[in-house]
PDB file of N, CA and C in Angstrom:
ATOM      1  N   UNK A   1     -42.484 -38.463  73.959  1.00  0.00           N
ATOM      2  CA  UNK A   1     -42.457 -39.300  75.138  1.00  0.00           C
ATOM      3  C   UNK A   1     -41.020 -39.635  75.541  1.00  0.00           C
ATOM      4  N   UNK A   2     -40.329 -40.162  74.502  1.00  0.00           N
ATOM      5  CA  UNK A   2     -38.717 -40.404  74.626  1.00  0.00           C
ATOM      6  C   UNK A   2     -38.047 -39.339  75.814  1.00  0.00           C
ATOM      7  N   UNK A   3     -38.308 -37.746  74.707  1.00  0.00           N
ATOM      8  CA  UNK A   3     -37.877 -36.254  75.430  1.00  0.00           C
ATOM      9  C   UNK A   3     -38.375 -36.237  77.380  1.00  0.00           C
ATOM     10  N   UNK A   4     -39.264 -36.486  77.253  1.00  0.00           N
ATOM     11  CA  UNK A   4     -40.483 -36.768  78.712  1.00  0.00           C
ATOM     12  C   UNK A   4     -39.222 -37.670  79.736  1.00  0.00           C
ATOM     13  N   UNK A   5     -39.205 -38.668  79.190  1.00  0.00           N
ATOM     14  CA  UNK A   5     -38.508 -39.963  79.425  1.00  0.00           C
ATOM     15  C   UNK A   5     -37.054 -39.258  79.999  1.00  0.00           C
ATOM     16  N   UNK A   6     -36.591 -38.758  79.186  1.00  0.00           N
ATOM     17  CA  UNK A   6     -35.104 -38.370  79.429  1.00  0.00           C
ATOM     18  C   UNK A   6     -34.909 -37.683  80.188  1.00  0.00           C
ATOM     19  N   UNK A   7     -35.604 -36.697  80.661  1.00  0.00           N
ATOM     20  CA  UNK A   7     -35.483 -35.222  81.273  1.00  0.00           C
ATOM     21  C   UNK A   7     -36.123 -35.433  82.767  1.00  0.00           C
ATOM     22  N   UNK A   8     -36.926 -36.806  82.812  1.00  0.00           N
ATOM     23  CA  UNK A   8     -37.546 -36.896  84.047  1.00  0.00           C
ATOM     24  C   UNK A   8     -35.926 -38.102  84.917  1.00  0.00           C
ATOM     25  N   UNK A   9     -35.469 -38.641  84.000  1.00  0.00           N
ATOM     26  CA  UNK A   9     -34.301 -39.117  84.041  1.00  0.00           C
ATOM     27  C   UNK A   9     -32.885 -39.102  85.293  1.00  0.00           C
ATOM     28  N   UNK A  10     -32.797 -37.699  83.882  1.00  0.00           N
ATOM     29  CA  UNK A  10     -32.368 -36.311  83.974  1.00  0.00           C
ATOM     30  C   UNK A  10     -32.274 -35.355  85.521  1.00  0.00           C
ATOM     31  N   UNK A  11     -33.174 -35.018  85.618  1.00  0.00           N
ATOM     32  CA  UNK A  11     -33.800 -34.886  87.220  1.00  0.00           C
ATOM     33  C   UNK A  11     -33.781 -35.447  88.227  1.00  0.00           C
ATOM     34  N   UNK A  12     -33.804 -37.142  87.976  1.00  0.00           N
ATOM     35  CA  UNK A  12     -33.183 -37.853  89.056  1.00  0.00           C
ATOM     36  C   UNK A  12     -32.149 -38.306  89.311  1.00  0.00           C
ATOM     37  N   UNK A  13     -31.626 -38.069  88.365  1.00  0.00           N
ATOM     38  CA  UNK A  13     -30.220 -38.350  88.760  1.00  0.00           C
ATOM     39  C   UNK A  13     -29.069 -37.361  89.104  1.00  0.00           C
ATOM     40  N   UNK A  14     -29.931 -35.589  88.786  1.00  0.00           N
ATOM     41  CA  UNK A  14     -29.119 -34.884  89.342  1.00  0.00           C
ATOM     42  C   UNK A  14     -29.447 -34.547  90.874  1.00  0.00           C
ATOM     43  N   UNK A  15     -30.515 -34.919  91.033  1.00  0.00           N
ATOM     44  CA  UNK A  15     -31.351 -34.735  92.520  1.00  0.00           C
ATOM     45  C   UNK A  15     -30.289 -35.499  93.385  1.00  0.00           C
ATOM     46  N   UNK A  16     -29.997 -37.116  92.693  1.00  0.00           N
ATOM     47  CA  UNK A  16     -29.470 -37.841  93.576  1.00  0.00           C
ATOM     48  C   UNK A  16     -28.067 -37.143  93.759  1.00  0.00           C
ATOM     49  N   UNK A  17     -27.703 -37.220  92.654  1.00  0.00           N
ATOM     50  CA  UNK A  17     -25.945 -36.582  92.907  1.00  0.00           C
ATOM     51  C   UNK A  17     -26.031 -35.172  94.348  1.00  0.00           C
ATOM     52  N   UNK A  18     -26.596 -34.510  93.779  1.00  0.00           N
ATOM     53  CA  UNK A  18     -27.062 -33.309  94.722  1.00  0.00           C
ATOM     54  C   UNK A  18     -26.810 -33.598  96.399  1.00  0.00           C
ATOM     55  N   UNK A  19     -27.952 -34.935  96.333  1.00  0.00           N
ATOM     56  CA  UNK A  19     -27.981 -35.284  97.441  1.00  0.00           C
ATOM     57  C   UNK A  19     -26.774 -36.055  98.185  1.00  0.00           C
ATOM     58  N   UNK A  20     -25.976 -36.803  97.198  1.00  0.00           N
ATOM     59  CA  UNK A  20     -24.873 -37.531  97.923  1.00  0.00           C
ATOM     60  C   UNK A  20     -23.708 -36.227  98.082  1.00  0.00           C
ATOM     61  N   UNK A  21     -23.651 -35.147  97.299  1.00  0.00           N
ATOM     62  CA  UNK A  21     -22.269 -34.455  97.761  1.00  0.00           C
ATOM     63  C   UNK A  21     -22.871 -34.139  99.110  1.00  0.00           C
ATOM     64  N   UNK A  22     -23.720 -33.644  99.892  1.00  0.00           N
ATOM     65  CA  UNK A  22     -24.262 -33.144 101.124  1.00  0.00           C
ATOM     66  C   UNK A  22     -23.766 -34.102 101.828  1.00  0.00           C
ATOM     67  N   UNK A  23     -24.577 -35.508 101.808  1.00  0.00           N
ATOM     68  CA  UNK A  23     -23.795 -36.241 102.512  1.00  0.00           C
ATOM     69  C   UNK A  23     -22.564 -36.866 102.639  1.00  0.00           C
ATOM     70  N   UNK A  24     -21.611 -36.771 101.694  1.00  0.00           N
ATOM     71  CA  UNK A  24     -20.182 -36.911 102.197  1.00  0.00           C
ATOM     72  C   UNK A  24     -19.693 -35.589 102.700  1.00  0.00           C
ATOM     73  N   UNK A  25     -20.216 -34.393 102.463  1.00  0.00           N
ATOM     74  CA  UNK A  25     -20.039 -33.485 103.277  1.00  0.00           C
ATOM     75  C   UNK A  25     -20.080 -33.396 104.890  1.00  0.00           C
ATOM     76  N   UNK A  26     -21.123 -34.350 104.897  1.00  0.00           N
ATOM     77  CA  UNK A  26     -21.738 -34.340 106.488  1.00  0.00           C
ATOM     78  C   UNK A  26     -20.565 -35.032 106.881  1.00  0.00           C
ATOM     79  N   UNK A  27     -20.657 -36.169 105.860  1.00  0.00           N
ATOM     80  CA  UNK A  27     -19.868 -37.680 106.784  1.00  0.00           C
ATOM     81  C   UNK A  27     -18.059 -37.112 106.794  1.00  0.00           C
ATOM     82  N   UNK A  28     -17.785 -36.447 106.421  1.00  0.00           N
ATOM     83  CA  UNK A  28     -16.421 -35.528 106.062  1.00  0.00           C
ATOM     84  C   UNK A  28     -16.442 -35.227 107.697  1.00  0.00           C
ATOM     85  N   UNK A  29     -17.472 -33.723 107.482  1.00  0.00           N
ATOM     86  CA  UNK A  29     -17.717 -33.724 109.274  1.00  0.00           C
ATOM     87  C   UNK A  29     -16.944 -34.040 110.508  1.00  0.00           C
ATOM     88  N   UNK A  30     -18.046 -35.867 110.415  1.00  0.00           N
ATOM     89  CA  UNK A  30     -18.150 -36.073 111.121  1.00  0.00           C
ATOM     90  C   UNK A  30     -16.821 -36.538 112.279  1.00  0.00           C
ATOM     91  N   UNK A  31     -16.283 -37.497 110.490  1.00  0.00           N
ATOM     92  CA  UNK A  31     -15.044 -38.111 110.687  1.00  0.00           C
ATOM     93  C   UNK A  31     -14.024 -36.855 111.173  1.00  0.00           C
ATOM     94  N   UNK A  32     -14.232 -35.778 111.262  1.00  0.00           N
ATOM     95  CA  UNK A  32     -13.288 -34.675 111.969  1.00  0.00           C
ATOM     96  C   UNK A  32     -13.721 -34.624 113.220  1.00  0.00           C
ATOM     97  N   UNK A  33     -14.531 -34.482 113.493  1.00  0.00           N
ATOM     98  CA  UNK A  33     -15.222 -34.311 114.752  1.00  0.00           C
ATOM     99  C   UNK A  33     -14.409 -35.295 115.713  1.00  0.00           C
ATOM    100  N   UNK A  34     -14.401 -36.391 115.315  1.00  0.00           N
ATOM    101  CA  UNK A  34     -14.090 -37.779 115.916  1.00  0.00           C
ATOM    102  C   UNK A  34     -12.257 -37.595 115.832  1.00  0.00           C
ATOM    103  N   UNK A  35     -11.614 -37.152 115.064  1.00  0.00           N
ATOM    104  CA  UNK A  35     -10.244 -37.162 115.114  1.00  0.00           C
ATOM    105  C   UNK A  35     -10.047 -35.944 116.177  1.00  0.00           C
ATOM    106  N   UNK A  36     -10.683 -35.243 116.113  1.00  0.00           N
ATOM    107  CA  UNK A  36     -10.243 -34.060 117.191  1.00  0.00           C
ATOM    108  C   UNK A  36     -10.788 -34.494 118.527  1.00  0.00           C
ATOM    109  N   UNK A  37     -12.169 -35.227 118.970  1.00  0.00           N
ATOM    110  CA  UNK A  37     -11.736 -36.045 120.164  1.00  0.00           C
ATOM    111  C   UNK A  37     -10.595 -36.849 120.326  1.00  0.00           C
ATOM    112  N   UNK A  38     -10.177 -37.407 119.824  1.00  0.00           N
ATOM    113  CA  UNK A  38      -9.458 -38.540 120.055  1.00  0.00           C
ATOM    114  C   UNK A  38      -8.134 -37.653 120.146  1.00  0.00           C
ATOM    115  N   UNK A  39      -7.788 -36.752 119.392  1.00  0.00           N
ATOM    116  CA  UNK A  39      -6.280 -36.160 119.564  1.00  0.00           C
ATOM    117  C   UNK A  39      -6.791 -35.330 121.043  1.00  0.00           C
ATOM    118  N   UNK A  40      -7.709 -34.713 121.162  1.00  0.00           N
ATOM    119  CA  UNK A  40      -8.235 -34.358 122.647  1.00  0.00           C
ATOM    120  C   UNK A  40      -7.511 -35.242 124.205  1.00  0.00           C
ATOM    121  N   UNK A  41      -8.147 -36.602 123.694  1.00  0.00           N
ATOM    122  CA  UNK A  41      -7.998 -37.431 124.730  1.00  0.00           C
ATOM    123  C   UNK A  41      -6.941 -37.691 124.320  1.00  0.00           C
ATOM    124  N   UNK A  42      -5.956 -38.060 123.766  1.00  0.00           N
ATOM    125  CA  UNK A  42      -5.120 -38.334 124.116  1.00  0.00           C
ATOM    126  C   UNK A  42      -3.897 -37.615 124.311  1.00  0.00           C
ATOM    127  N   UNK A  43      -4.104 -36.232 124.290  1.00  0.00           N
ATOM    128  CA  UNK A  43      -3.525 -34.966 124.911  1.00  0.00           C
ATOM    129  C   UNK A  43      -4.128 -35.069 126.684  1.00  0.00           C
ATOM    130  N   UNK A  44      -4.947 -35.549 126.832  1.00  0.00           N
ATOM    131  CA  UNK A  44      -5.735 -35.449 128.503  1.00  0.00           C
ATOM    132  C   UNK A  44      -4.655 -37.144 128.867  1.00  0.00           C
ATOM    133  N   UNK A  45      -4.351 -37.880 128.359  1.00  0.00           N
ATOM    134  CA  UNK A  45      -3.849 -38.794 128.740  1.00  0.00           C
ATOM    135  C   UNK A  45      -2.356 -39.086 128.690  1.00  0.00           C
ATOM    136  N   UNK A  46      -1.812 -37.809 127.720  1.00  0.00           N
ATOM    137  CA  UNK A  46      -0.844 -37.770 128.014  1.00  0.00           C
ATOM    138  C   UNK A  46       0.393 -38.394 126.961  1.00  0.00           C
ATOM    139  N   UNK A  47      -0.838 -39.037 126.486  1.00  0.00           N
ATOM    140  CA  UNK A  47      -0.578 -40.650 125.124  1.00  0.00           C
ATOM    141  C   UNK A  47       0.208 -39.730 123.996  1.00  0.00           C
ATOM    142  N   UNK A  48       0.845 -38.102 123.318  1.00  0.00           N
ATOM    143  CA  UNK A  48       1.275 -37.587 123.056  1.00  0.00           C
ATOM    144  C   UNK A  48       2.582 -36.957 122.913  1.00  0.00           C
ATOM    145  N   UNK A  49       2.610 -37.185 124.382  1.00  0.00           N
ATOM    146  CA  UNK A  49       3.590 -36.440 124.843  1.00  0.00           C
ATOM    147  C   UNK A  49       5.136 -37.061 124.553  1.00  0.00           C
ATOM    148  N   UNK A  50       6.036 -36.504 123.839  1.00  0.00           N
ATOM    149  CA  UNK A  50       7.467 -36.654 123.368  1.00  0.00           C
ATOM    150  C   UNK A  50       8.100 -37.405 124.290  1.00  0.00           C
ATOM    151  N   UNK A  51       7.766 -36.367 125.804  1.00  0.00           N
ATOM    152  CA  UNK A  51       9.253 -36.910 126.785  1.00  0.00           C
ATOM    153  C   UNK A  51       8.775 -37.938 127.556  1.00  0.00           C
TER     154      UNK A  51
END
């Protein structure tokens, strides 16, 4: 039962891990997504520019 015990454990906690690298993967993403608008717009605004 102990063995039972451990391995069902075992399983959930690699399920979970599993599941959180995906989502900081996503959330990695996203947070790019969002920096490349913003360097976008503010290339359209000009907010960049040296001179």
């Amino acid at each position: 039962m102990k063995r039972l015990t451990a391995l069902l454990l075992l399983a959930l906690f690699s399920a979970g891990t599993l599941t959180a690298c995906n989502t900081v993967e996503g959330a990695g993403k996203d947070v790019q997504k969002v920096g490349s608008k913003m360097e976008e717009a503010a290339e359209d605004t000009g907010g960049t520019d040296p001179n």
